[in-house]
Protein backbone atom coordinates (compact mmCIF):
# COMPACT_ATOMS: atom_id res chain seq x y z
CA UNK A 1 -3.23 42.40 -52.29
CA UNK A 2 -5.04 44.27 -49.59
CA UNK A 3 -3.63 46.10 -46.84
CA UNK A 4 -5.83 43.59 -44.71
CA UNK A 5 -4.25 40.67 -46.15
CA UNK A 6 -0.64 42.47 -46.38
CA UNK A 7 -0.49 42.72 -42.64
CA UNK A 8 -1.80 39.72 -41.53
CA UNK A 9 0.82 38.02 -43.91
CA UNK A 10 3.51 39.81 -42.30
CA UNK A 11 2.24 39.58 -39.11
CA UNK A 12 1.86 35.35 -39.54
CA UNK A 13 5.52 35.28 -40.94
CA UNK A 14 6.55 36.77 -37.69
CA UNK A 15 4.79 34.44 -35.60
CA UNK A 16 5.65 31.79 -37.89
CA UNK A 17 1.91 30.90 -38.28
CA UNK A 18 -0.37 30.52 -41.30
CA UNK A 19 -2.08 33.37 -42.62
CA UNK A 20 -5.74 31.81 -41.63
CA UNK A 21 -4.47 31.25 -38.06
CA UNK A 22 -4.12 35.25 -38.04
CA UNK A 23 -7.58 36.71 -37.48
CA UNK A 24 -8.14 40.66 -37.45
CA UNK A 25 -9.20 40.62 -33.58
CA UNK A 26 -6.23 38.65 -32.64
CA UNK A 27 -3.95 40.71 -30.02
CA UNK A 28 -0.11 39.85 -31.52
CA UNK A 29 0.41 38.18 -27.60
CA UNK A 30 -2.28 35.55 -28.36
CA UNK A 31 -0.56 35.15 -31.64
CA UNK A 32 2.83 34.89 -29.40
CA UNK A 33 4.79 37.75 -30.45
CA UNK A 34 6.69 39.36 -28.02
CA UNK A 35 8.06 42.77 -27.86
CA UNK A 36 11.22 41.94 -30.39
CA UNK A 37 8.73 40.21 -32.75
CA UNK A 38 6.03 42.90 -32.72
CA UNK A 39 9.20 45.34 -33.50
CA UNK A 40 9.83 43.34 -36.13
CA UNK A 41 6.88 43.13 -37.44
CA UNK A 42 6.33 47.03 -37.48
CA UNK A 43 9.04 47.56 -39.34
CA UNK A 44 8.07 44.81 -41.77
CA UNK A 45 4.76 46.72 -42.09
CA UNK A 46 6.43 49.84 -42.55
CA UNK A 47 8.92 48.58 -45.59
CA UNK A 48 5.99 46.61 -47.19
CA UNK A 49 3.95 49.84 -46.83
CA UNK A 50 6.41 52.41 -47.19
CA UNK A 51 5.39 54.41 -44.29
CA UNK A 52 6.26 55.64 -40.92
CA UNK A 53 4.56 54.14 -38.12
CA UNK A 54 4.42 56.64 -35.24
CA UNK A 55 4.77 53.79 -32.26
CA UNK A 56 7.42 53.59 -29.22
CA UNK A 57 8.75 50.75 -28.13
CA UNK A 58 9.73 52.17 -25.27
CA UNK A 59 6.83 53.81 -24.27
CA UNK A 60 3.78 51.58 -26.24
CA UNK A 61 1.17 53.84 -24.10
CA UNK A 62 2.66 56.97 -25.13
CA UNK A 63 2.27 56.30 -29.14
CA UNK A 64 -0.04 57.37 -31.27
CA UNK A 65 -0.75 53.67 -33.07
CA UNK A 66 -2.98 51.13 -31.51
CA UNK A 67 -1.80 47.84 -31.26
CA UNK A 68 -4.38 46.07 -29.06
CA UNK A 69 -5.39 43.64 -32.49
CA UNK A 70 -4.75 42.80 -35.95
CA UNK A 71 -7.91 44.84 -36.96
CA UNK A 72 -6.27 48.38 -35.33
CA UNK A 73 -3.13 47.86 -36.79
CA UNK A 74 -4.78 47.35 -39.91
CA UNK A 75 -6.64 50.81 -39.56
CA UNK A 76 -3.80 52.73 -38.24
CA UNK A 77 -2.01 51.71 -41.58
CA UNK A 78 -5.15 52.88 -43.70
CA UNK A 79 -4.75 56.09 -42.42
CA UNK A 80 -1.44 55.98 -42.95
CA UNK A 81 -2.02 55.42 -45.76
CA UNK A 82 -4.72 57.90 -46.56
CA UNK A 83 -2.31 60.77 -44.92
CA UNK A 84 0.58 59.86 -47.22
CA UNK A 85 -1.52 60.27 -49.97
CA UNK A 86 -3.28 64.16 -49.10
């Protein structure tokens, strides 16, 4: 499975929605997440993944992860990804 796939199959358990209902420039709010379930689902990612994903709850504007849509998460975790592997 893809990393594309992987996270929007996390990201739809979350919001308990389908899969197809999660499309890659969907913003998690439109998908009805709220902070606790975009937590959630960061952590999820990170397990699944097994990486670290440098983003503050606390301070969202102050990380170093975009979360503005399913399609930036998705590239934050491919270089992630990348940067694991080097």
């Amino acid at each position: 499975m893809d990393v594309e796939t992987r996270v929007r199959n996390i990201i739809a358990e979350q919001a308990l929605l389908d899969p197809e209902e999660v499309g890659m420039d969907s913003t998690l709010e439109s998908l009805g997440l709220d902070s606790l379930g975009l937590v959630e689902s960061l952590f999820a990612i990170e397990e699944a993944f097994d990486i670290n994903i440098p983003f503050n709850a606390n301070n969202p504007e102050d990380s170093d992860f975009d979360i503005s849509s399913v399609a930036t998460i998705v590239m934050g975790i491919r270089r992630l990804l990348v940067e694991k592997e080097s």
